[in-house]
Protein backbone atom coordinates (compact mmCIF):
# COMPACT_ATOMS: atom_id res chain seq x y z
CA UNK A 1 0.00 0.00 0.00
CA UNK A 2 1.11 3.54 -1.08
CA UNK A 3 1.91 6.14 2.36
CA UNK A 4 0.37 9.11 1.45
CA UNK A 5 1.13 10.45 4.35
CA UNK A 6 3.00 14.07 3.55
CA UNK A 7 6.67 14.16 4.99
CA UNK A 8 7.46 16.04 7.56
CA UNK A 9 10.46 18.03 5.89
CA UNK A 10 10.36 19.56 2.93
CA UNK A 11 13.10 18.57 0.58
CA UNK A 12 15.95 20.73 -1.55
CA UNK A 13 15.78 18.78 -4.45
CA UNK A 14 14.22 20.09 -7.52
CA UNK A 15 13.72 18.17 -10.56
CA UNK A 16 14.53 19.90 -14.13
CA UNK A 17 13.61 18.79 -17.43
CA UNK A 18 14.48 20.40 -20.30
CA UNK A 19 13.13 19.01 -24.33
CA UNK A 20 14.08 20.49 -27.48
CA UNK A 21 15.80 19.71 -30.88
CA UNK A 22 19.62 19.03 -30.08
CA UNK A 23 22.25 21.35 -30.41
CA UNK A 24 25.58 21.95 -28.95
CA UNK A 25 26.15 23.05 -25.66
CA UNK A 26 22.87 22.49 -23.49
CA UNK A 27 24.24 20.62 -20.98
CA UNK A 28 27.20 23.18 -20.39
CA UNK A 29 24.35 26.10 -20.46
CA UNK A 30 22.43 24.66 -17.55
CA UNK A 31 24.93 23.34 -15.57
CA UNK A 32 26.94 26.43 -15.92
CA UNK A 33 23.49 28.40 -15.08
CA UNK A 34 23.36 26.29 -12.18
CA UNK A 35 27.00 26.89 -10.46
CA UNK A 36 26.51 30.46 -10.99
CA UNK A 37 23.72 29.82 -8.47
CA UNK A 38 25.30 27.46 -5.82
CA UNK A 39 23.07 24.55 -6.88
CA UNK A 40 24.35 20.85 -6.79
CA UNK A 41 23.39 18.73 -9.56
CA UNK A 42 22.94 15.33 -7.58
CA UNK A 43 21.78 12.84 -10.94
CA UNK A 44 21.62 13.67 -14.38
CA UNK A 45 20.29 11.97 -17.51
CA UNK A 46 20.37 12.92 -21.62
CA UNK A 47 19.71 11.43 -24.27
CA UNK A 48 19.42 12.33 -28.00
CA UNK A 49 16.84 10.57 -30.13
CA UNK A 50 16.15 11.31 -33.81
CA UNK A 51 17.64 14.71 -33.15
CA UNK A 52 16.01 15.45 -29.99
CA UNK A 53 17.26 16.40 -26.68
CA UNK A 54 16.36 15.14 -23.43
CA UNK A 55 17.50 15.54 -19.77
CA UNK A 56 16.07 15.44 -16.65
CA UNK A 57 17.92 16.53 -13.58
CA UNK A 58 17.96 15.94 -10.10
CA UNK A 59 19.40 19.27 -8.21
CA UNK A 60 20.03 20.10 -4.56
CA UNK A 61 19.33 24.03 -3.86
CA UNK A 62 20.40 24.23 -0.41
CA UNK A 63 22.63 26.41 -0.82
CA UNK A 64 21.13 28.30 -3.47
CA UNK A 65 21.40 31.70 -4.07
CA UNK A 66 18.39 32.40 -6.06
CA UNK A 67 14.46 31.85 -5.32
CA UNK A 68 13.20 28.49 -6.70
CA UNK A 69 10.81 31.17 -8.74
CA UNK A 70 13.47 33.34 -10.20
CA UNK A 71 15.35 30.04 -11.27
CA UNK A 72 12.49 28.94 -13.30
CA UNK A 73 11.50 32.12 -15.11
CA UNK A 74 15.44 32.73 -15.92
CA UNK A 75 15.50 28.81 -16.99
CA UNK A 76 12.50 28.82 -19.45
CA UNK A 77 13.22 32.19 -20.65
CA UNK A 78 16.95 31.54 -21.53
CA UNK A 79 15.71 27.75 -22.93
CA UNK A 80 13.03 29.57 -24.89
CA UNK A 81 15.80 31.64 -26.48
CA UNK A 82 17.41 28.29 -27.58
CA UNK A 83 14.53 26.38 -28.76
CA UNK A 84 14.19 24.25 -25.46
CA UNK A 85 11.14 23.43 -23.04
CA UNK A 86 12.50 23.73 -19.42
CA UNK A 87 10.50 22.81 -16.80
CA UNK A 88 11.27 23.25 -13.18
CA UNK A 89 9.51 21.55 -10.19
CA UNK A 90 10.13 21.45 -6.72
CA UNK A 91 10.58 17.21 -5.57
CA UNK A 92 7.51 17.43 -3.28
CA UNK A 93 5.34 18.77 -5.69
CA UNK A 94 6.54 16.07 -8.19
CA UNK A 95 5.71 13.24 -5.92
CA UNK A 96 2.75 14.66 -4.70
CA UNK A 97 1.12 14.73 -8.43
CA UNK A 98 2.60 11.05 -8.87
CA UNK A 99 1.33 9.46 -6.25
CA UNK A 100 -2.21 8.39 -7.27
């Protein structure tokens, strides 16, 4: 049986995805977005098919130095810029909508 139970601490892992047609230099734009800001990328995942680019991260921003808001609007706008879907979301949040 599935707990549904909420946790009691919130965690500081956010989960990025980011879709778009490949191109070089992605993964050096958001990591390098992400250092800038003091956030650990814990996991990471790409892969290319038939020319398009996927990744979904796993990020610690404990020691960020940005707002989990302001990281997503500078994330989509720059990955609008280069053609790319980012999408940011906060761990709980992602389990919570995956549970059921």
């Amino acid at each position: 049986m599935m707990n549904l139970e909420p946790k009691n601490e919130s965690s500081n892992r956010v989960i990025i995805s980011i879709l778009g047609k490949d191109q070089i230099g992605i993964i050096a734009w958001m990591t390098g977005r992400l250092a800038e800001k003091s956030i650990n990328v814990l996991d990471l995942s790409q892969t290319i098919i038939q020319g398009f680019f996927t990744m979904i991260m796993i990020v610690d921003v404990s020691q960020a130095t940005v707002s989990l808001a302001n990281l997503t609007e500078q994330l989509q706008r720059e990955g609008a810029e280069r053609g790319l879907k980012v999408n940011v979301q906060h761990e709980d949040i992602f389990e919570f909508m995956h549970r059921i």
